[in-house]
Protein backbone atom coordinates (compact mmCIF):
# COMPACT_ATOMS: atom_id res chain seq x y z
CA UNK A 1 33.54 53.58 73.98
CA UNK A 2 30.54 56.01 75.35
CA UNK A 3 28.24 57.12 73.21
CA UNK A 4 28.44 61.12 72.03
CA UNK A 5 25.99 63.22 73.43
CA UNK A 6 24.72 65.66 70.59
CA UNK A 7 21.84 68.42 72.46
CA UNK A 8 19.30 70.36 70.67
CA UNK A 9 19.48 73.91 71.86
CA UNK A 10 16.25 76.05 71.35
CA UNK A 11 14.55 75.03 74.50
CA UNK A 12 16.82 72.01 75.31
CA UNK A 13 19.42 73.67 75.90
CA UNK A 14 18.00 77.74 75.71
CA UNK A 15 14.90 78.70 77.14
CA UNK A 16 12.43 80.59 74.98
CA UNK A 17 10.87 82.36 78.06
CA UNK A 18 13.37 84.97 77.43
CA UNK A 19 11.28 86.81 74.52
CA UNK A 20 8.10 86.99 76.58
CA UNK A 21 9.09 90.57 77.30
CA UNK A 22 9.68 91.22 73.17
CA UNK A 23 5.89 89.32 72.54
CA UNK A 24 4.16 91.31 75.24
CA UNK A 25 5.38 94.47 73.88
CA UNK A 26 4.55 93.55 70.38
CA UNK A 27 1.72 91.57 70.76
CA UNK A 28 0.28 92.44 74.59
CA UNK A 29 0.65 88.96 75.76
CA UNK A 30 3.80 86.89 76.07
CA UNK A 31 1.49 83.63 75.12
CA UNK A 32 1.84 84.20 71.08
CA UNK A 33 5.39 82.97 72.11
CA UNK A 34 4.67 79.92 72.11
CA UNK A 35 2.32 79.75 69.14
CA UNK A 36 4.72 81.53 67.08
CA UNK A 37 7.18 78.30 67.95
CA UNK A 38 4.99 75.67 67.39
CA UNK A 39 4.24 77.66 63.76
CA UNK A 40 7.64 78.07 63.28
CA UNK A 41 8.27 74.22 63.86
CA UNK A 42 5.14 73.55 61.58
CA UNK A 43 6.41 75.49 58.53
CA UNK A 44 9.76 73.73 58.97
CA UNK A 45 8.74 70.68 58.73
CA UNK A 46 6.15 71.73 55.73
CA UNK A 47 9.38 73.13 54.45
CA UNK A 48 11.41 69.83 55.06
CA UNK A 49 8.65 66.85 53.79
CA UNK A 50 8.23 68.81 50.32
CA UNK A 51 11.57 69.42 49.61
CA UNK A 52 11.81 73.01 49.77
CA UNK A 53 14.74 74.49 51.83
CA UNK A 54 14.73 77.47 53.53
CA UNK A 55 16.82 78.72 56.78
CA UNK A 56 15.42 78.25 60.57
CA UNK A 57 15.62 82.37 60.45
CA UNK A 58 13.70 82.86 57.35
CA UNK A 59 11.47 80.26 58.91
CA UNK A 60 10.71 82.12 61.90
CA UNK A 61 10.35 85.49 60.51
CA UNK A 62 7.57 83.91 58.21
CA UNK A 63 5.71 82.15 61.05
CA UNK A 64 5.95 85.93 63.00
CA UNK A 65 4.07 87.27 60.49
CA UNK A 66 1.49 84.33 60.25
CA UNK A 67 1.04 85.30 64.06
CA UNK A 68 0.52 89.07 63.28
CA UNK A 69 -1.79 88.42 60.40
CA UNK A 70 -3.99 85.85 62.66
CA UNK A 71 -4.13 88.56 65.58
CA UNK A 72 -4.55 91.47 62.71
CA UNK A 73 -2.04 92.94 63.67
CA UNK A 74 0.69 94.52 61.42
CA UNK A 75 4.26 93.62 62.47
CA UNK A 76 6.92 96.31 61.78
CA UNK A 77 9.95 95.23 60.59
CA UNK A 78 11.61 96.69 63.52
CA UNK A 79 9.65 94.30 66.11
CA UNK A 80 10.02 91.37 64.03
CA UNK A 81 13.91 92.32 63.99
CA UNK A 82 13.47 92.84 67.35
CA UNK A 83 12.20 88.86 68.89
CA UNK A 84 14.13 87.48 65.95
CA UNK A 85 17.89 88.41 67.66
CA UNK A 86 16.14 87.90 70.78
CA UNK A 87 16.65 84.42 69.42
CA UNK A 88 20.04 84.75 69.90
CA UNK A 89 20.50 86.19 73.54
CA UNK A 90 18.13 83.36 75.27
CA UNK A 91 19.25 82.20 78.86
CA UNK A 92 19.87 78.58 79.61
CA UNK A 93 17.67 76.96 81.18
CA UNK A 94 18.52 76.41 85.21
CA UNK A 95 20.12 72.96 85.09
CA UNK A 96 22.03 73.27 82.00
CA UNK A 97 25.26 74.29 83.16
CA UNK A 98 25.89 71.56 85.70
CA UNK A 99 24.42 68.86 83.70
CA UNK A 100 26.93 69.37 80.77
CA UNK A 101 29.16 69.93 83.19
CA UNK A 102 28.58 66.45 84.79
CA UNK A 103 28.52 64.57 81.55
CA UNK A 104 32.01 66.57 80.57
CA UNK A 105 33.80 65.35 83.98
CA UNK A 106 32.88 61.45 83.60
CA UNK A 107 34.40 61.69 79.95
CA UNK A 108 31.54 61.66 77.80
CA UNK A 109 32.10 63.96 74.11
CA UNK A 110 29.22 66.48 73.64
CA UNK A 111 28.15 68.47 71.11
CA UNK A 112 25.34 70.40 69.64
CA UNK A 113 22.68 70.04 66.82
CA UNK A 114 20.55 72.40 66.45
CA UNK A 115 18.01 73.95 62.85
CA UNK A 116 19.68 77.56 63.44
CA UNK A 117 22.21 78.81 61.49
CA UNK A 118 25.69 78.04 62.20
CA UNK A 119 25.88 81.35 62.72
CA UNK A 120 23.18 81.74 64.64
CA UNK A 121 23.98 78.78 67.07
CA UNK A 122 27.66 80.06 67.73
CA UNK A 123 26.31 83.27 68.56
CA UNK A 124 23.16 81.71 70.95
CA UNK A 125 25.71 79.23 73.00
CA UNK A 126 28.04 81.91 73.48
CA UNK A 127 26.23 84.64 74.90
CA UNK A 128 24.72 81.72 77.18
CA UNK A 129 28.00 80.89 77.96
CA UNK A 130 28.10 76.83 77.14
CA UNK A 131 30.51 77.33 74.15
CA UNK A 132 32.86 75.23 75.60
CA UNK A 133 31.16 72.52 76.82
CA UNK A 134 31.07 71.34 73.27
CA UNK A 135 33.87 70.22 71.01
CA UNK A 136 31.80 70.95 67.79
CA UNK A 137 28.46 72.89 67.22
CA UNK A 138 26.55 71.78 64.44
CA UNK A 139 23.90 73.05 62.00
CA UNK A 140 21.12 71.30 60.23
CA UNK A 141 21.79 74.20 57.87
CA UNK A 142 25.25 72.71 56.63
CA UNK A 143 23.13 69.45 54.86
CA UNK A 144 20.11 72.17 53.65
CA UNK A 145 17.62 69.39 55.61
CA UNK A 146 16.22 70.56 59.06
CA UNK A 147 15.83 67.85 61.76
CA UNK A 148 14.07 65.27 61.95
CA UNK A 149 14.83 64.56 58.65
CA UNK A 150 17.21 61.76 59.01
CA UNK A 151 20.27 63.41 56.89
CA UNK A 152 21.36 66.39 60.07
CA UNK A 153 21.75 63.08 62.33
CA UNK A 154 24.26 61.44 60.41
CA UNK A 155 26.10 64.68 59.35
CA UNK A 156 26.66 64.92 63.25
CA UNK A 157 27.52 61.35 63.41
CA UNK A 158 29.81 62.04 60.44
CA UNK A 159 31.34 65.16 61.61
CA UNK A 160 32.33 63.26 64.95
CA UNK A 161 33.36 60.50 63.67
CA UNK A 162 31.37 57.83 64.92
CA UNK A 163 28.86 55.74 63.79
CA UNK A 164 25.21 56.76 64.41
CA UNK A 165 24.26 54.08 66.75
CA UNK A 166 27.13 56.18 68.93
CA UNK A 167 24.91 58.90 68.95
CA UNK A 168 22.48 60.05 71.84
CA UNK A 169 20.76 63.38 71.03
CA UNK A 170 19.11 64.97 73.70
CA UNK A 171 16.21 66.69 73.05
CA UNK A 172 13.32 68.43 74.80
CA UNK A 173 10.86 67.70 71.32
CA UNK A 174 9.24 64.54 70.55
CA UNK A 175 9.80 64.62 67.08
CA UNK A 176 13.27 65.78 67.65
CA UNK A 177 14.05 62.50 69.41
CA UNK A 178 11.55 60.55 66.97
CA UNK A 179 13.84 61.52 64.13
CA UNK A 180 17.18 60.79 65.91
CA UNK A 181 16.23 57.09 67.13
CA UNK A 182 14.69 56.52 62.68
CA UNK A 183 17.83 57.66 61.82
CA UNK A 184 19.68 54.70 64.07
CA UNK A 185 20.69 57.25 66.67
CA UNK A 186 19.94 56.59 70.48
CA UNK A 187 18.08 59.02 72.41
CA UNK A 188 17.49 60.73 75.68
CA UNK A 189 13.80 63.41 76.08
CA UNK A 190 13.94 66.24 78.50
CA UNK A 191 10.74 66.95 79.70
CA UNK A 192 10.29 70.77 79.53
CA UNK A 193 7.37 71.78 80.73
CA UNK A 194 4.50 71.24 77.84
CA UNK A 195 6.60 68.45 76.38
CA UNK A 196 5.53 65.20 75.74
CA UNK A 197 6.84 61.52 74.19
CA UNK A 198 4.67 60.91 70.98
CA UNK A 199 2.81 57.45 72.00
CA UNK A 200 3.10 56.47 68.72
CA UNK A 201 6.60 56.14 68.98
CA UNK A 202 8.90 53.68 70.62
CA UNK A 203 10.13 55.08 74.13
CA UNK A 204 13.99 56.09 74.25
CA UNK A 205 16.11 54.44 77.17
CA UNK A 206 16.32 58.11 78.87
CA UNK A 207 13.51 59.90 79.93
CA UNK A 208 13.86 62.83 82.37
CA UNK A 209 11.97 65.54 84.03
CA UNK A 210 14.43 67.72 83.63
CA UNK A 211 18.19 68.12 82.95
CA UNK A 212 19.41 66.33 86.35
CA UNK A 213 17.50 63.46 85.96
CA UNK A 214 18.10 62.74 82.24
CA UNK A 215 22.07 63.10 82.90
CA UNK A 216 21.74 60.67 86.18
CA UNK A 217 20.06 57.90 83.59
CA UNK A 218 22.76 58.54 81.02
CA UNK A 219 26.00 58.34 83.62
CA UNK A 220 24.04 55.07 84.43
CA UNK A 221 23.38 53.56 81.34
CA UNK A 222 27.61 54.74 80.17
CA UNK A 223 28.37 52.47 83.88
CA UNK A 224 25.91 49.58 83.74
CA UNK A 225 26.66 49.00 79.85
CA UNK A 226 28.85 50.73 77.78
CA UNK A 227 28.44 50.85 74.05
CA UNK A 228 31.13 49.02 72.70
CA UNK A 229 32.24 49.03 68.58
């Protein structure tokens, strides 16, 4: 039986290029984009390690206005409104389309795991048009513990019925795929431009450049050796 393949989606899956326009306008430079995702990743985790839940959205609004205040700038609520549904209207990334689409055609089950909001995740694959790719979207939200805490991981595993060694996540973040392969998942790392396996770490079976070549080494691995219950 092959193993599910269960994708992150904010810049997996989406890329986050497509507020550049919303940060130059706000800020003058679409390179607070960035920052303002790395602090948005940094507060959730702050958020997750002390026990204190609150939503990827709420998350992100916060981080905008750590941004603003660092830049002195004072962010209207209509801006912030503004890059925060931006959020959900980002473009796929050039090879997603056909690599899901390869992984669907030889068989394998996918689905998606993402810190959004249910909500917020249905909305984002949609308008990118990958809904159905996936036979379940899933929400870190639904267990109140963002990833990589180990408890979204086996929800999914849960939720789709398999055991969590059955589970690949693929992931463009090295703590994304850190978490998954601690919580007895395997793994696969996209290499997005800027991303990088923590060395500290051990290395998942599937590493790729990009979507193409992470899909090739997964078809492979599902032909050479199969997971088997």
């Amino acid at each position: 039986m092959a193993r599910v393949c269960v994708f992150d989606v904010n810049e997996t899956l989406l890329d986050l290029g497509g507020l550049d326009l919303e940060f130059t306008r706000v800020f003058g430079t679409p390179a607070l984009r960035q920052a303002w995702f790395t602090q948005l990743l940094q507060s959730a985790m702050v958020s997750t390690i002390t026990g204190s839940y609150s939503t990827f959205g709420r998350i992100g609004a916060s981080a905008l206005d750590m941004i603003a205040a660092r830049q002195g700038i004072e962010l209207r609520e209509a801006d912030r409104q503004a890059i925060l549904a931006g959020m959900r209207r980002l473009p796929p990334h050039a090879d997603v389309h056909a690599g899901l689409q390869r992984l669907r055609d030889a068989g394998i089950r996918l689905a998606a795991l993402t810190n959004s909001t249910l909500e917020v995740a249905e909305e984002q694959l949609r308008n990118a048009g990958l809904t159905a790719y996936f036979e379940q979207i899933l929400s870190a939200d639904t267990v109140r513990r963002l990833k990589p805490a180990p408890e979204p991981y086996h929800m999914a595993a849960d939720r789709l019925a398999v055991e969590p060694s059955m589970v690949r996540l693929v992931a463009a973040h090295a703590w994304d795929v850190t978490g998954a392969l601690r919580a007895g998942c395997a793994a696969a790392f996209v290499g997005r431009p800027g991303q990088v396996l923590d060395p500290l770490v051990p290395r998942p079976d599937v590493v790729g450049s990009n979507m193409r070549e992470v899909v090739d080494q997964i078809l492979f691995c599902e032909q050479v050796a199969p997971f088997s219950a």
